[in-house]
C-alpha atoms as a PDB file:
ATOM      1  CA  UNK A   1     -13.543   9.896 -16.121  1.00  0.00           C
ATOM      2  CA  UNK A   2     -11.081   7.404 -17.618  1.00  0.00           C
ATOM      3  CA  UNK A   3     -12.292   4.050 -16.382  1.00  0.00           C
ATOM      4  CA  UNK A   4      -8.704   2.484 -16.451  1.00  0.00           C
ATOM      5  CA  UNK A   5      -7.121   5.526 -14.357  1.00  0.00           C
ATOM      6  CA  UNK A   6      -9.991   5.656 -12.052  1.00  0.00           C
ATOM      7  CA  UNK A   7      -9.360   1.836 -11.136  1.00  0.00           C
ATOM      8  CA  UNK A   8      -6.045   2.320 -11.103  1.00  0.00           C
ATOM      9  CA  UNK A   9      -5.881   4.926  -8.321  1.00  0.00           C
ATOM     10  CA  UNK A  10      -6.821   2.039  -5.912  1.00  0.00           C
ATOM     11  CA  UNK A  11      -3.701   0.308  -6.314  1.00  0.00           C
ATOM     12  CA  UNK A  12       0.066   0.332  -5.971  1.00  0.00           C
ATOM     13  CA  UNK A  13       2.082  -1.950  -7.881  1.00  0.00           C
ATOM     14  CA  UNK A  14       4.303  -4.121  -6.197  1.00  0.00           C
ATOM     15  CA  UNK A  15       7.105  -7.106  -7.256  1.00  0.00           C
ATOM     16  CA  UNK A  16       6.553 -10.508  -5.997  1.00  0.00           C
ATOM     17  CA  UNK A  17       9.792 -12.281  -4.715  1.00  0.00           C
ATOM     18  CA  UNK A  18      10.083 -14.113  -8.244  1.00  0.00           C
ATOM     19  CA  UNK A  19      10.056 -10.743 -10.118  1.00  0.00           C
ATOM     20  CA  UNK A  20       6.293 -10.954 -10.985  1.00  0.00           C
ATOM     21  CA  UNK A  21       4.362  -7.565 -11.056  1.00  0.00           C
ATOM     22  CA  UNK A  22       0.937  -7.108  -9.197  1.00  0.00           C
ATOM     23  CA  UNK A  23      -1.308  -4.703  -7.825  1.00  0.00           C
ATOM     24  CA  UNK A  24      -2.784  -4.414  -4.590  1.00  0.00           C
ATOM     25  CA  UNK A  25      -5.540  -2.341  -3.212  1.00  0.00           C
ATOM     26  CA  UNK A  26      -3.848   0.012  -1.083  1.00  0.00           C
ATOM     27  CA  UNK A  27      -6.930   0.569   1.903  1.00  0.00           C
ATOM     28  CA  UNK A  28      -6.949  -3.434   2.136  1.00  0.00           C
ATOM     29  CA  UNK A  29      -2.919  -3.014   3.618  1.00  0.00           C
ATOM     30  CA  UNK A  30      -2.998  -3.447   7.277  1.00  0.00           C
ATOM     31  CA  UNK A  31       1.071  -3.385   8.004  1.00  0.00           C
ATOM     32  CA  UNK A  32       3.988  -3.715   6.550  1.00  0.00           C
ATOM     33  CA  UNK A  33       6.944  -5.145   7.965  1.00  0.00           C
ATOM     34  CA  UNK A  34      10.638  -6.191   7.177  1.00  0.00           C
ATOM     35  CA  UNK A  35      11.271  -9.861   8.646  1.00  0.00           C
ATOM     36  CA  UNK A  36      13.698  -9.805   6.853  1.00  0.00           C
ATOM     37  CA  UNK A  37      11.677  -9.887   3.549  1.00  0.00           C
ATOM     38  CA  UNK A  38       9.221  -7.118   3.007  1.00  0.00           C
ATOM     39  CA  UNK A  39       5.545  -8.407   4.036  1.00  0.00           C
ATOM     40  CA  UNK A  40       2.441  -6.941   3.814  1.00  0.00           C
ATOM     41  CA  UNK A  41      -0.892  -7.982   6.028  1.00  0.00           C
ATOM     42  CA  UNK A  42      -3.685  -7.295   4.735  1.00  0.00           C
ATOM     43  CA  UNK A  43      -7.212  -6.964   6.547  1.00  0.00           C
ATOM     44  CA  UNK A  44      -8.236  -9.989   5.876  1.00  0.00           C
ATOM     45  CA  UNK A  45      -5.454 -11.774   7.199  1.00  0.00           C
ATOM     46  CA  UNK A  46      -3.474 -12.794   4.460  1.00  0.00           C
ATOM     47  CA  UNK A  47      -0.256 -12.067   4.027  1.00  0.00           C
ATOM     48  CA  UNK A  48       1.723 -11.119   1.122  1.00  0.00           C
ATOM     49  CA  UNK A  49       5.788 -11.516   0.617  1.00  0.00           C
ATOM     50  CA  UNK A  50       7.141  -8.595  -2.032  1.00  0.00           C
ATOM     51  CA  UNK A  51      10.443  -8.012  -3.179  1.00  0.00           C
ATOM     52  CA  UNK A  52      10.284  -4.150  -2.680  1.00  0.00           C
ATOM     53  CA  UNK A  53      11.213  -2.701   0.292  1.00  0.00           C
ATOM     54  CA  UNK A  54       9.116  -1.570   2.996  1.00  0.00           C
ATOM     55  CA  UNK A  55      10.105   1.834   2.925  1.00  0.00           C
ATOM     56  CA  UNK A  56       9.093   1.772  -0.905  1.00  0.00           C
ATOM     57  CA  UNK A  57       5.532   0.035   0.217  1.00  0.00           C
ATOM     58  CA  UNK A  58       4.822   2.478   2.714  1.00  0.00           C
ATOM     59  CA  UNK A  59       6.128   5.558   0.609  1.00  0.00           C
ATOM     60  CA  UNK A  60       3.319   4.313  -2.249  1.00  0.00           C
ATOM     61  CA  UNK A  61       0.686   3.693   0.418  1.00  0.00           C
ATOM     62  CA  UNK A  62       1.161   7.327   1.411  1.00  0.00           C
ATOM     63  CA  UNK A  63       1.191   8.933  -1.774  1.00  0.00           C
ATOM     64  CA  UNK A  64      -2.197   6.477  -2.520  1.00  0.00           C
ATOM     65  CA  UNK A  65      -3.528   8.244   0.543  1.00  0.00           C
ATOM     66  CA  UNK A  66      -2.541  11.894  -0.205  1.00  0.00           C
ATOM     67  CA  UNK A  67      -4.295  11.300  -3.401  1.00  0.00           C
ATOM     68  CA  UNK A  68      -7.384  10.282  -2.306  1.00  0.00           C
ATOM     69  CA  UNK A  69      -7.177  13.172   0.958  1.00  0.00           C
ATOM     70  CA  UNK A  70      -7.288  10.055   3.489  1.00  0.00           C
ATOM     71  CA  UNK A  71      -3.899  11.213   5.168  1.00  0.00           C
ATOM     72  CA  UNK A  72      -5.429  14.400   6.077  1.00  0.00           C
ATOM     73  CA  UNK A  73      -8.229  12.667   7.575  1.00  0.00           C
ATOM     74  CA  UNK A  74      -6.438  10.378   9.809  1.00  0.00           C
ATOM     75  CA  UNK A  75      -3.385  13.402  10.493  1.00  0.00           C
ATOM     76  CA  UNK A  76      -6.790  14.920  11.672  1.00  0.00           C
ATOM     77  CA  UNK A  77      -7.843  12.532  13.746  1.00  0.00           C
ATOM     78  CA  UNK A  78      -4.423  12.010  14.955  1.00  0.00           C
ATOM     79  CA  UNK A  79      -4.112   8.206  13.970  1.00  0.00           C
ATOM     80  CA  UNK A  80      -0.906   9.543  11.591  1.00  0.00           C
ATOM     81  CA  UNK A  81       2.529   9.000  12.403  1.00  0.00           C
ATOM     82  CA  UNK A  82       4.488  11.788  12.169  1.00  0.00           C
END
């Protein structure tokens, strides 16, 4: 397995507010809310300000999720929004 692609499967990249690009471990993302800026909590209590929206955040997170078969899990377990 490609070690860079396998790493990067764990992440979504996001924009800090001054335009800088990052990645974040997707299963560390608590919630995401609009207040008015886009902010993610993570589960260890930090919080991170991004520029994208959260639609866009929570659109990646899924797709992170579908990859890895986690949303079927928790649409299994019923913990899924639908």
């Amino acid at each position: 397995m490609n070690t860079a692609y396998s790493r990067q499967i764990y992440m979504i990249n996001l924009k800090r507010l001054n335009g800088d690009s990052f990645t974040l471990n997707a299963v560390l993302i608590e919630q995401v809310q609009s207040l008015p800026d886009t902010t993610i909590s993570l589960i260890n209590g930090k919080k991170i300000v991004v520029k994208n929206e959260a639609p866009e955040v929570t659109g990646m997170i899924a797709e992170y999720y579908q990859l890895i078969g986690l949303q079927r899990v928790l649409k299994e377990a019923g913990e899924e929004n639908e």
